[in-house]
N, C-alpha and C. Protein backbone atom coordinates (compact mmCIF):
# COMPACT_ATOMS: atom_id res chain seq x y z
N UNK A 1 4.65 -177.34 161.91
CA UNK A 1 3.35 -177.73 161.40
C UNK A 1 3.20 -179.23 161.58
N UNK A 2 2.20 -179.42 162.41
CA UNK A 2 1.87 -181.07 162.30
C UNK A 2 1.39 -181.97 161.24
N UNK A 3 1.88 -182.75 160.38
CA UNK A 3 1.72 -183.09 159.30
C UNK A 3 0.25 -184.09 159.05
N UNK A 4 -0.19 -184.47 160.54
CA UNK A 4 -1.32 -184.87 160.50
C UNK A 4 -2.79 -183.97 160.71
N UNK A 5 -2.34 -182.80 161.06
CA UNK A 5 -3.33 -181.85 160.73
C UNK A 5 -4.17 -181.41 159.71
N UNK A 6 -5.49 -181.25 159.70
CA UNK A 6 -6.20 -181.42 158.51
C UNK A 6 -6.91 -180.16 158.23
N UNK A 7 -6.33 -179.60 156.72
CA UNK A 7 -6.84 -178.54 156.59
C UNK A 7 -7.87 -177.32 156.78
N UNK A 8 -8.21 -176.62 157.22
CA UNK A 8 -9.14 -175.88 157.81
C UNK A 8 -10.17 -175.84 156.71
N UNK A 9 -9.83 -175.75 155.32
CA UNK A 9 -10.72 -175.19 154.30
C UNK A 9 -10.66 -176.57 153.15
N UNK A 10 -11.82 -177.36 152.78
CA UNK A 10 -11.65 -178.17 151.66
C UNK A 10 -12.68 -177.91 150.97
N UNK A 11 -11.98 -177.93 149.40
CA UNK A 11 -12.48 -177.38 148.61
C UNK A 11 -13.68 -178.74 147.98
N UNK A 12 -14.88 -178.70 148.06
CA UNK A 12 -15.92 -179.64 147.87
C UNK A 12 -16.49 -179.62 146.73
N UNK A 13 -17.33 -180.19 146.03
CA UNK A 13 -18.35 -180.24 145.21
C UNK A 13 -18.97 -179.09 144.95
N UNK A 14 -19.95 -178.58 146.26
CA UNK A 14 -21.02 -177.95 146.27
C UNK A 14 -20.64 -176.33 146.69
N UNK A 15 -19.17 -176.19 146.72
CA UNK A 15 -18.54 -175.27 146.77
C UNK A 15 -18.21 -174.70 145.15
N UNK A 16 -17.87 -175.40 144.01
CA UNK A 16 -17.69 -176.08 142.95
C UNK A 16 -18.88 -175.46 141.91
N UNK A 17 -19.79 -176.04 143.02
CA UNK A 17 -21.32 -175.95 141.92
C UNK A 17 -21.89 -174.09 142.35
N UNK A 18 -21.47 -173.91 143.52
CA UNK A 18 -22.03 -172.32 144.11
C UNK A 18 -20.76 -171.39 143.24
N UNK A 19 -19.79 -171.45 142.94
CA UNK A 19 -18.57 -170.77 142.21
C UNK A 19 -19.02 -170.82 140.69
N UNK A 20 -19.63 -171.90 140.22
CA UNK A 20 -20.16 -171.88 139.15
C UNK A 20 -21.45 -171.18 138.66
N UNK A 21 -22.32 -171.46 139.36
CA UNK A 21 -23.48 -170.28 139.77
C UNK A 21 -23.46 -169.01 139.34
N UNK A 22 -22.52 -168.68 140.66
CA UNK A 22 -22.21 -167.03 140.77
C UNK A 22 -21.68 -166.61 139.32
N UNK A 23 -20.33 -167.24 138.96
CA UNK A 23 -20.28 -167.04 137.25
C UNK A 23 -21.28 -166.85 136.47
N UNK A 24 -21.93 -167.95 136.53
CA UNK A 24 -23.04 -167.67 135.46
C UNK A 24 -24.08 -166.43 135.26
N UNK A 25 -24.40 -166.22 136.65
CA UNK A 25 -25.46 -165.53 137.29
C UNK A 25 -24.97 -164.04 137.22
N UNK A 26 -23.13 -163.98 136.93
CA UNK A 26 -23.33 -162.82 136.85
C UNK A 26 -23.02 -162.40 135.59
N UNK A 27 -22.43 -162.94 134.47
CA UNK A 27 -22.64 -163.12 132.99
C UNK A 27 -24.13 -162.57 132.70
N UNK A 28 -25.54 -163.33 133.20
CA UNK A 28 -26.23 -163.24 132.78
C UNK A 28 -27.32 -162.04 133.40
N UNK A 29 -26.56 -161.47 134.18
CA UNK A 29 -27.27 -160.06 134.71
C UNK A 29 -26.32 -158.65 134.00
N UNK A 30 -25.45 -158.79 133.61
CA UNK A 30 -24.59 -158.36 132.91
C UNK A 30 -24.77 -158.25 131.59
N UNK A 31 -24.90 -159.35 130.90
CA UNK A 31 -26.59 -159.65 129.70
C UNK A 31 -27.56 -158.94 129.81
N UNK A 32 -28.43 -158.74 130.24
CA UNK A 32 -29.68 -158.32 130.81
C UNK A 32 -29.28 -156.74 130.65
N UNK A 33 -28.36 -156.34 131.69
CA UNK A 33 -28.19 -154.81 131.55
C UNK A 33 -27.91 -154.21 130.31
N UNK A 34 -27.18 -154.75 129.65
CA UNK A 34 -26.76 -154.59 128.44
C UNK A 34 -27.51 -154.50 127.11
N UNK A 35 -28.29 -155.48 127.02
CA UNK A 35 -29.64 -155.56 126.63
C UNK A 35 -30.59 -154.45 126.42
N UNK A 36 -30.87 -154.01 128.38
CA UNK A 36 -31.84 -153.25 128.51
C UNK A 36 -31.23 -151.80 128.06
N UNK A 37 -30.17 -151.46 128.52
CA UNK A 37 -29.47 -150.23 127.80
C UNK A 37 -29.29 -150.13 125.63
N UNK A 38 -29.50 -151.09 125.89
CA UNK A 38 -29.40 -150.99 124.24
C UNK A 38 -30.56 -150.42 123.85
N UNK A 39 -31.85 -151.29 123.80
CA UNK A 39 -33.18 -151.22 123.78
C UNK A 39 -33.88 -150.00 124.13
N UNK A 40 -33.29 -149.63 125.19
CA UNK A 40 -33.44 -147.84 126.11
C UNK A 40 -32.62 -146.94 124.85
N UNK A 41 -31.42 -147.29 124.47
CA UNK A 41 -30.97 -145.96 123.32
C UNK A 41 -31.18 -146.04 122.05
N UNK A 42 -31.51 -146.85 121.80
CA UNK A 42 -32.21 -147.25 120.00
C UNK A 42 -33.62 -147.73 119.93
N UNK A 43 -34.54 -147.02 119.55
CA UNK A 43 -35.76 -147.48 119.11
C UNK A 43 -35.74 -148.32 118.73
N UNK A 44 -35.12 -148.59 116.85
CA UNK A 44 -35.33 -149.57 116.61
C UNK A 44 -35.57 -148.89 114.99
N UNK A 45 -36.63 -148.54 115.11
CA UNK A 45 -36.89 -148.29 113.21
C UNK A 45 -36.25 -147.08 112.97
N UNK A 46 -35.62 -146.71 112.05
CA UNK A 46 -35.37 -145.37 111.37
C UNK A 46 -36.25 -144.81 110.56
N UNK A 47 -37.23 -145.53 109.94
CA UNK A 47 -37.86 -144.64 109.11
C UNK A 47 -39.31 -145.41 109.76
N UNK A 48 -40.52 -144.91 109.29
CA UNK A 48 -41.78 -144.86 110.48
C UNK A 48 -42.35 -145.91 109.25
N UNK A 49 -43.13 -147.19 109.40
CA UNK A 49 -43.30 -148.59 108.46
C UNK A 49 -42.73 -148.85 107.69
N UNK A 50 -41.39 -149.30 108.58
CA UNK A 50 -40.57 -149.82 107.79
C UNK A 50 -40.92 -151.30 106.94
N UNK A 51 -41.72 -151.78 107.74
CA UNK A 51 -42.35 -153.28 106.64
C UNK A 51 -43.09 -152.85 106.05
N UNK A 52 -44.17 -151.93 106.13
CA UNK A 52 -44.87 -151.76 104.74
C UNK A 52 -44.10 -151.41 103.64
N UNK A 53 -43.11 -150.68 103.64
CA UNK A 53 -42.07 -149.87 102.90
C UNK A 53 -41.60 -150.90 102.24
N UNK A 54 -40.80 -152.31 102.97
CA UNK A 54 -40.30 -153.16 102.47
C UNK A 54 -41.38 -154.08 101.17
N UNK A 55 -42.49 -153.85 101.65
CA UNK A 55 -43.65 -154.58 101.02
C UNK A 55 -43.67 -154.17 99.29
N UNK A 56 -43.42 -152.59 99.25
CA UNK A 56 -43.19 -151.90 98.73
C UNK A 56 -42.51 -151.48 97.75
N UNK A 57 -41.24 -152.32 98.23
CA UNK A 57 -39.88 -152.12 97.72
C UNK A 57 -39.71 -151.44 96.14
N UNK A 58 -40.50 -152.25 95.11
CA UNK A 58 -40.40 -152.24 94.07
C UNK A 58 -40.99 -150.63 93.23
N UNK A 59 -41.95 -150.29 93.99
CA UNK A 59 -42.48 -148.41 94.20
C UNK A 59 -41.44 -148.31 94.55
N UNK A 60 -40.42 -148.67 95.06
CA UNK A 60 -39.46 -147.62 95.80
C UNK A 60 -37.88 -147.52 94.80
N UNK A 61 -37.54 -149.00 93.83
CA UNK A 61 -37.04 -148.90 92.53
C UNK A 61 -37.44 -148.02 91.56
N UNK A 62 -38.56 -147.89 91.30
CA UNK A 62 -39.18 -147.34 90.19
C UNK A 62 -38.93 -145.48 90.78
N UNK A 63 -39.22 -145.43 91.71
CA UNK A 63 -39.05 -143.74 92.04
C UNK A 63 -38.03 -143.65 92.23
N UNK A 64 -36.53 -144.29 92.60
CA UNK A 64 -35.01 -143.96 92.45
C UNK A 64 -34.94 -144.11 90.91
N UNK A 65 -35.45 -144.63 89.93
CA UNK A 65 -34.59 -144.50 88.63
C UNK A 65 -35.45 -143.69 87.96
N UNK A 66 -36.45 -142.86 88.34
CA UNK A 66 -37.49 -141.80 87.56
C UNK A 66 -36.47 -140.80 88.16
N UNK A 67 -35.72 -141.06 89.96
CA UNK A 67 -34.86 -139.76 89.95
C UNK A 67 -33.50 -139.71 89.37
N UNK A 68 -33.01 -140.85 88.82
CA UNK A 68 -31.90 -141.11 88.35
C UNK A 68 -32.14 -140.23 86.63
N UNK A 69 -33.21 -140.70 86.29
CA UNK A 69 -33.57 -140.23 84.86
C UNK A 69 -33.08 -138.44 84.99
N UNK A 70 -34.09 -138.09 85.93
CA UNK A 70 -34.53 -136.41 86.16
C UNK A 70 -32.30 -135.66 85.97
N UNK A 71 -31.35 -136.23 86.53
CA UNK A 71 -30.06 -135.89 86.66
C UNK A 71 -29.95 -134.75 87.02
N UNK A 72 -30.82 -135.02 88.60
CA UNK A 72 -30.39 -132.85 88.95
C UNK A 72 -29.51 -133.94 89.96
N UNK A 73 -29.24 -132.79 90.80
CA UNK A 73 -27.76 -132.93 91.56
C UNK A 73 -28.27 -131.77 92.66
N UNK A 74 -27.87 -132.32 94.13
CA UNK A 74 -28.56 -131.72 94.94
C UNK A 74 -26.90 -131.40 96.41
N UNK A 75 -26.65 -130.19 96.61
CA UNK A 75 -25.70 -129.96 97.48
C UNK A 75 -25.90 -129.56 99.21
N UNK A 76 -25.74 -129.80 100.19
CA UNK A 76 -26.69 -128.94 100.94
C UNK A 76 -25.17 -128.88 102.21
N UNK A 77 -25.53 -127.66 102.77
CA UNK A 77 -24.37 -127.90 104.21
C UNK A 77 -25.47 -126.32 104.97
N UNK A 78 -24.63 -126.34 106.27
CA UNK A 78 -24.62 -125.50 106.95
C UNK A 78 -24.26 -124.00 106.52
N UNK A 79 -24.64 -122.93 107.25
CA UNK A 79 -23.86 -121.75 107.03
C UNK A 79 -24.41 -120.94 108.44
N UNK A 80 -23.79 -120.10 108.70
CA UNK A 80 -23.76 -119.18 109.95
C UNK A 80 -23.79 -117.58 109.55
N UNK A 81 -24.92 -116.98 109.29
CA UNK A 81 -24.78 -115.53 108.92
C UNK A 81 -25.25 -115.15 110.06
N UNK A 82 -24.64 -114.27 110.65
CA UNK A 82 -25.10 -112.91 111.87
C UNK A 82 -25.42 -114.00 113.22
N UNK A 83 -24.85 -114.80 113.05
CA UNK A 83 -24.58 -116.03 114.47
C UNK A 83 -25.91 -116.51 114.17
N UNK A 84 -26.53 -116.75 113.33
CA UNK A 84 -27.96 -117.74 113.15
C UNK A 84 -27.82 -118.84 112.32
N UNK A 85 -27.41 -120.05 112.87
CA UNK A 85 -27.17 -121.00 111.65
C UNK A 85 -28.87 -120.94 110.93
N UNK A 86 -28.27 -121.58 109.27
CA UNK A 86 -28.52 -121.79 108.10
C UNK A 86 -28.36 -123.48 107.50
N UNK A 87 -29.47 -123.66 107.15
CA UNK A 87 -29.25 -125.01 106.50
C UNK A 87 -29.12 -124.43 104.65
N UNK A 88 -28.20 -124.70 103.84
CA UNK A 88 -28.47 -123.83 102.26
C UNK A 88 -28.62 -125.02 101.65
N UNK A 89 -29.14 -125.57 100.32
CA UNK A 89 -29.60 -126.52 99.25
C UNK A 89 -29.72 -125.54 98.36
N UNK A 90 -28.78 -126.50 97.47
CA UNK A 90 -28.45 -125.55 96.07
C UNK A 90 -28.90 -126.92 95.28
N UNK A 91 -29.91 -126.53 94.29
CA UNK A 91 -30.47 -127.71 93.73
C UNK A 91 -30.41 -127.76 91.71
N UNK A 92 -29.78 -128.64 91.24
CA UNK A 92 -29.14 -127.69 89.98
C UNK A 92 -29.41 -129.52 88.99
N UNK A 93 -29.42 -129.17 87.60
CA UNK A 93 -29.93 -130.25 86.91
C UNK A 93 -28.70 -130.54 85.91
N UNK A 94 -28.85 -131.24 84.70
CA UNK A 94 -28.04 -132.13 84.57
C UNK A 94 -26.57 -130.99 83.52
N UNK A 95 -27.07 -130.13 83.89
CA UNK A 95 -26.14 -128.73 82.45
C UNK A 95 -25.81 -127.79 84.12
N UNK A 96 -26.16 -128.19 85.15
CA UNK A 96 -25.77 -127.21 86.43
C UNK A 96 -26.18 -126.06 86.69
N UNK A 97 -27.66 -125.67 85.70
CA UNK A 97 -28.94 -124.65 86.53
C UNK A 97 -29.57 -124.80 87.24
N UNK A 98 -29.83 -123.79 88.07
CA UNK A 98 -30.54 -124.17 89.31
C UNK A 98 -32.13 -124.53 88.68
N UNK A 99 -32.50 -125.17 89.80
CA UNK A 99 -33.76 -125.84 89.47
C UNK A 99 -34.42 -124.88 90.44
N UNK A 100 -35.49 -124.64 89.89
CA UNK A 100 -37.04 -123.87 90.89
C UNK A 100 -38.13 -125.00 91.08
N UNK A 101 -38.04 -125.78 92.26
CA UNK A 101 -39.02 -126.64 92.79
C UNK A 101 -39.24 -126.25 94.25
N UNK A 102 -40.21 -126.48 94.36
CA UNK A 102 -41.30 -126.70 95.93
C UNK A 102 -40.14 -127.69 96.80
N UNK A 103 -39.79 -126.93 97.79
CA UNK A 103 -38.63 -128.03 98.89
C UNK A 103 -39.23 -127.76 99.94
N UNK A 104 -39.30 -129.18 100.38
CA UNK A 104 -39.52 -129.65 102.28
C UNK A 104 -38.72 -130.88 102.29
N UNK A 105 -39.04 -130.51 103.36
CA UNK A 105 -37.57 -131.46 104.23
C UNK A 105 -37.90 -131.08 105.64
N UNK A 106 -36.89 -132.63 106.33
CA UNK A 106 -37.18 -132.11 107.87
C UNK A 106 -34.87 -132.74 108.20
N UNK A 107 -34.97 -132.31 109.37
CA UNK A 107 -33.75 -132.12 109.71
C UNK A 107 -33.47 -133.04 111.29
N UNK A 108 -32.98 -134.11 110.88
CA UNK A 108 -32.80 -135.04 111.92
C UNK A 108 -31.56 -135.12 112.56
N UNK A 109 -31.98 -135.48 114.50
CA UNK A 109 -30.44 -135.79 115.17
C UNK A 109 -30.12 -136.84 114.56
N UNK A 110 -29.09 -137.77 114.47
CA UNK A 110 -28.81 -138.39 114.20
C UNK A 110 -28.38 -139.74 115.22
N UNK A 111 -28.22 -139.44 116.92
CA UNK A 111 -27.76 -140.00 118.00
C UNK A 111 -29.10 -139.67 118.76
N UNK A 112 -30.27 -138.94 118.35
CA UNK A 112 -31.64 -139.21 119.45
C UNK A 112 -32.73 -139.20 118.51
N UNK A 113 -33.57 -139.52 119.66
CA UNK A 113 -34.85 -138.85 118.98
C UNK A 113 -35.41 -137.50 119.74
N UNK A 114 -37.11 -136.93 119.31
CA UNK A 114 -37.52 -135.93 119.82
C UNK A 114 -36.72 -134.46 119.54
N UNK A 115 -35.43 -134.38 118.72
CA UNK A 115 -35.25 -132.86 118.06
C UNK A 115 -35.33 -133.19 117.05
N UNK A 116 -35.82 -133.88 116.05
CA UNK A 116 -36.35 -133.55 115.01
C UNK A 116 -36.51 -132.03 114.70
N UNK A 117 -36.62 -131.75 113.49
CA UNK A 117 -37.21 -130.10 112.52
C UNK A 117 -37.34 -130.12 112.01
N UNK A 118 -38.61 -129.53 111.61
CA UNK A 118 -39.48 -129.68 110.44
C UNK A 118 -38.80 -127.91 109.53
N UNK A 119 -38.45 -128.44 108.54
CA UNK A 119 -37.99 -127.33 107.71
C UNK A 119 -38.38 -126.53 106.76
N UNK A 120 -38.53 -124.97 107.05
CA UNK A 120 -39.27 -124.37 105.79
C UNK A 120 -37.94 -123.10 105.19
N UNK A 121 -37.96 -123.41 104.28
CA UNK A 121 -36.97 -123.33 102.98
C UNK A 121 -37.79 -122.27 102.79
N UNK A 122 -37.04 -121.31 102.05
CA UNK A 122 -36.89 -119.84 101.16
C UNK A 122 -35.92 -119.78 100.13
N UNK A 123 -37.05 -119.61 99.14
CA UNK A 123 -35.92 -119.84 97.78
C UNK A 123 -35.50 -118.07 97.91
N UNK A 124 -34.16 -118.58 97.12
CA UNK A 124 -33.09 -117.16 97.29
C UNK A 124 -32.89 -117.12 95.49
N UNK A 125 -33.26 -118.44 94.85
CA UNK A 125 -33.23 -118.12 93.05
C UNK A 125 -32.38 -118.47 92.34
N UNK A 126 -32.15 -118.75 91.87
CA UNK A 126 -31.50 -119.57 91.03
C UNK A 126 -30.99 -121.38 91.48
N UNK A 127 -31.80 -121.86 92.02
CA UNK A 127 -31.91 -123.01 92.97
C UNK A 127 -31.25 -123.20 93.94
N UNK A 128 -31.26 -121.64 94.73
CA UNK A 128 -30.59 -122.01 96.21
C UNK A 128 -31.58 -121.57 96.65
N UNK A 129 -31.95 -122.44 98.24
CA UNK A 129 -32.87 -122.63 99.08
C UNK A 129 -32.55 -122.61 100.45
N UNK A 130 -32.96 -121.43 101.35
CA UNK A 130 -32.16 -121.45 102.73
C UNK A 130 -33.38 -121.96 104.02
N UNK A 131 -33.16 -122.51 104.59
CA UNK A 131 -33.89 -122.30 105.99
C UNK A 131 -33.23 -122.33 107.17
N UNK A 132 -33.68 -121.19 107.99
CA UNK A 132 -33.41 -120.52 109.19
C UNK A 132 -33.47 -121.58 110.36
N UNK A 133 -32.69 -121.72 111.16
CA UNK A 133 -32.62 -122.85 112.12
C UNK A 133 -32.29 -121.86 113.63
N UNK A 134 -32.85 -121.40 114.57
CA UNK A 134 -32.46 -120.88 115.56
C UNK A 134 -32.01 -121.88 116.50
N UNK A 135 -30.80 -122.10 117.45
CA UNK A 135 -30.64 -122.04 118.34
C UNK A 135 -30.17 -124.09 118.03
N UNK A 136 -29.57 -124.04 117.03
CA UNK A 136 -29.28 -125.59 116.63
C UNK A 136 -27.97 -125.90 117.16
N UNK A 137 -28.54 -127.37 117.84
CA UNK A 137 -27.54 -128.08 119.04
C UNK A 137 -26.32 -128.50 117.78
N UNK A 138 -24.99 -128.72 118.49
CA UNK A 138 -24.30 -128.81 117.81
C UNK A 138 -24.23 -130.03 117.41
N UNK A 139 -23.84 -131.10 116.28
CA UNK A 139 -23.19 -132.27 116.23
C UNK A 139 -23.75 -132.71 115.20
N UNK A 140 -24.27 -134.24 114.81
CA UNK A 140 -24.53 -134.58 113.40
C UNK A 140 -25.82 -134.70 113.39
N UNK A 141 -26.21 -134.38 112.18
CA UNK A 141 -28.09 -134.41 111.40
C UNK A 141 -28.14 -134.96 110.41
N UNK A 142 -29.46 -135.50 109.99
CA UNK A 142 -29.59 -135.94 108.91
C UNK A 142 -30.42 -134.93 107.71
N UNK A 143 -30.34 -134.84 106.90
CA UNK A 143 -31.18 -134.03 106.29
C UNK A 143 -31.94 -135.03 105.56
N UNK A 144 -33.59 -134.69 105.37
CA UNK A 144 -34.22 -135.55 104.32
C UNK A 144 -35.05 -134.25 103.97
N UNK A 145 -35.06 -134.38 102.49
CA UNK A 145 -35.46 -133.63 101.97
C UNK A 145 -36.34 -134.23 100.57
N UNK A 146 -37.30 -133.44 100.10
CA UNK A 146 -37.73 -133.71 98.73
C UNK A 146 -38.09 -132.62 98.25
N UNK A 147 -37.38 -132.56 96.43
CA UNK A 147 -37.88 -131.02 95.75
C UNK A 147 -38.93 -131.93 94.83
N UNK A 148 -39.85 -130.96 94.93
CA UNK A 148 -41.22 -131.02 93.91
C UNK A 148 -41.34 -130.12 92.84
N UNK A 149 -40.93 -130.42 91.26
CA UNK A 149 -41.34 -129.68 90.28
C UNK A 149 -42.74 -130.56 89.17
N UNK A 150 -43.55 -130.13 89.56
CA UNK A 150 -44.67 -130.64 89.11
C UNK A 150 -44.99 -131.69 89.20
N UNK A 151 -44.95 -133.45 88.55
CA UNK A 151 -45.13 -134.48 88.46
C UNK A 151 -43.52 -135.39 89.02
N UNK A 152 -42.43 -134.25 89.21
CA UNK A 152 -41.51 -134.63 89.74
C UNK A 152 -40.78 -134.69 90.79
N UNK A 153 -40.31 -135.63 91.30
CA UNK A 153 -39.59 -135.49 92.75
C UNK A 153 -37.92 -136.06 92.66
N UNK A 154 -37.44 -135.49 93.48
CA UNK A 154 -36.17 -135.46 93.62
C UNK A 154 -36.32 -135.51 95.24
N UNK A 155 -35.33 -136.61 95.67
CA UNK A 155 -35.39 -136.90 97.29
C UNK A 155 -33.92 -136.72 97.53
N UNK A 156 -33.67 -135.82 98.85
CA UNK A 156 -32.35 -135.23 98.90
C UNK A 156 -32.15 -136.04 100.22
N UNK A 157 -30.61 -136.40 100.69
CA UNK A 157 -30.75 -136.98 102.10
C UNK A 157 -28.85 -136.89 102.09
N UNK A 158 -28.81 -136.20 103.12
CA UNK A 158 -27.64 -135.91 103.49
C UNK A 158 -27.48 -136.06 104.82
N UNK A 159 -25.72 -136.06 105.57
CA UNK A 159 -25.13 -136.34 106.86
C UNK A 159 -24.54 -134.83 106.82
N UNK A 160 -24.64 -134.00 108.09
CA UNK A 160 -24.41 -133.11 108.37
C UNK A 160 -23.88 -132.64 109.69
N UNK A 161 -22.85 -131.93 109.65
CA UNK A 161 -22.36 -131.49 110.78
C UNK A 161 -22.17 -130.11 111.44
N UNK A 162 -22.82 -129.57 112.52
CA UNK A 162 -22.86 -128.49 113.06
C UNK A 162 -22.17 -128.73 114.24
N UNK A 163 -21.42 -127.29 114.13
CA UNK A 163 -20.67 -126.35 113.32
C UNK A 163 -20.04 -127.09 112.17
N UNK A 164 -20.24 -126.67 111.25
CA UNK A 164 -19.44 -127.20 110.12
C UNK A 164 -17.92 -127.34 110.23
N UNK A 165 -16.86 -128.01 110.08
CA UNK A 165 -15.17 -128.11 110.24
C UNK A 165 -14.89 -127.26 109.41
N UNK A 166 -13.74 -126.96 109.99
CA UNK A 166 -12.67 -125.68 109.01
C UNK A 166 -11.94 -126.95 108.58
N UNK A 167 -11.55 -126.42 107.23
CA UNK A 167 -10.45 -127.03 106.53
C UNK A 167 -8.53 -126.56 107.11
N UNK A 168 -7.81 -127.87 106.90
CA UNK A 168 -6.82 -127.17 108.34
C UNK A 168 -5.61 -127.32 107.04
């Protein structure tokens, strides 16, 4: 090797400043995607005016401790009779009788939107309440629910899993 020979490749400034660039440039498209995929799988609100709601807030104290007063107690899961899942709510007050109130509720994915279900309940009596669910995708839901006995409400809201787990 001739020692006065001068390297083929020198590393410059503007070599320097283009290496730096590209870093950046690709950090920040990388950003961007990330971003846009977020934005694409989360709406954003969970519940539909959420600032008016917040506006609100204090209606919304006053009706948790009118249901705190009421001391029913509200249970709800899955069930599978004759391969047709079942959503059941057993709805029971502060001595553990069932309560007879007016129930709706709707039945949320929990990882999308658009399967929502709107739920209609059949009282079975003594405050159990079933509704029929055909053909329900498997994995987690939300339940929101409210029982109506006259001037009263009771708001039910549960995490749910279909197929329900066996105990092991």
């Amino acid at each position: 090797m001739n020692p006065s020979a001068k390297p083929t490749f020198q590393l410059r400034g503007v070599h320097v400043a283009w290496a730096m660039a590209a870093f950046f440039a690709t950090i920040i498209s990388v950003n961007v995607l990330f971003t846009i995929i977020a934005i694409d799988s989360f709406p954003g609100e969970d519940v539909r005016r959420s600032y008016l709601q917040g506006l609100n807030y204090n209606d919304t104290l006053a009706e948790r401790s009118a249901q705190r007063a009421l001391q029913w107690r509200a249970a709800a899961g899955f069930s599978d009779q004759a391969g047709s899942p079942a959503l059941v709510v057993q709805l029971m007050d502060a001595r553990g009788a069932g309560v007879a109130a007016e129930l709706t509720g709707q039945l949320r994915r929990a990882v999308a939107d658009g399967q929502d279900r709107t739920l209609s309940f059949v009282s079975l009596g003594d405050g159990l309440y079933r509704a029929t669910l055909p053909d329900l995708e498997p994995g987690v839901w939300d339940l929101r629910a409210e029982a109506v006995q006259g001037d009263r409400r009771f708001a039910i809201q549960r995490r749910l899993s279909w197929p329900p787990s066996t105990p092991r």
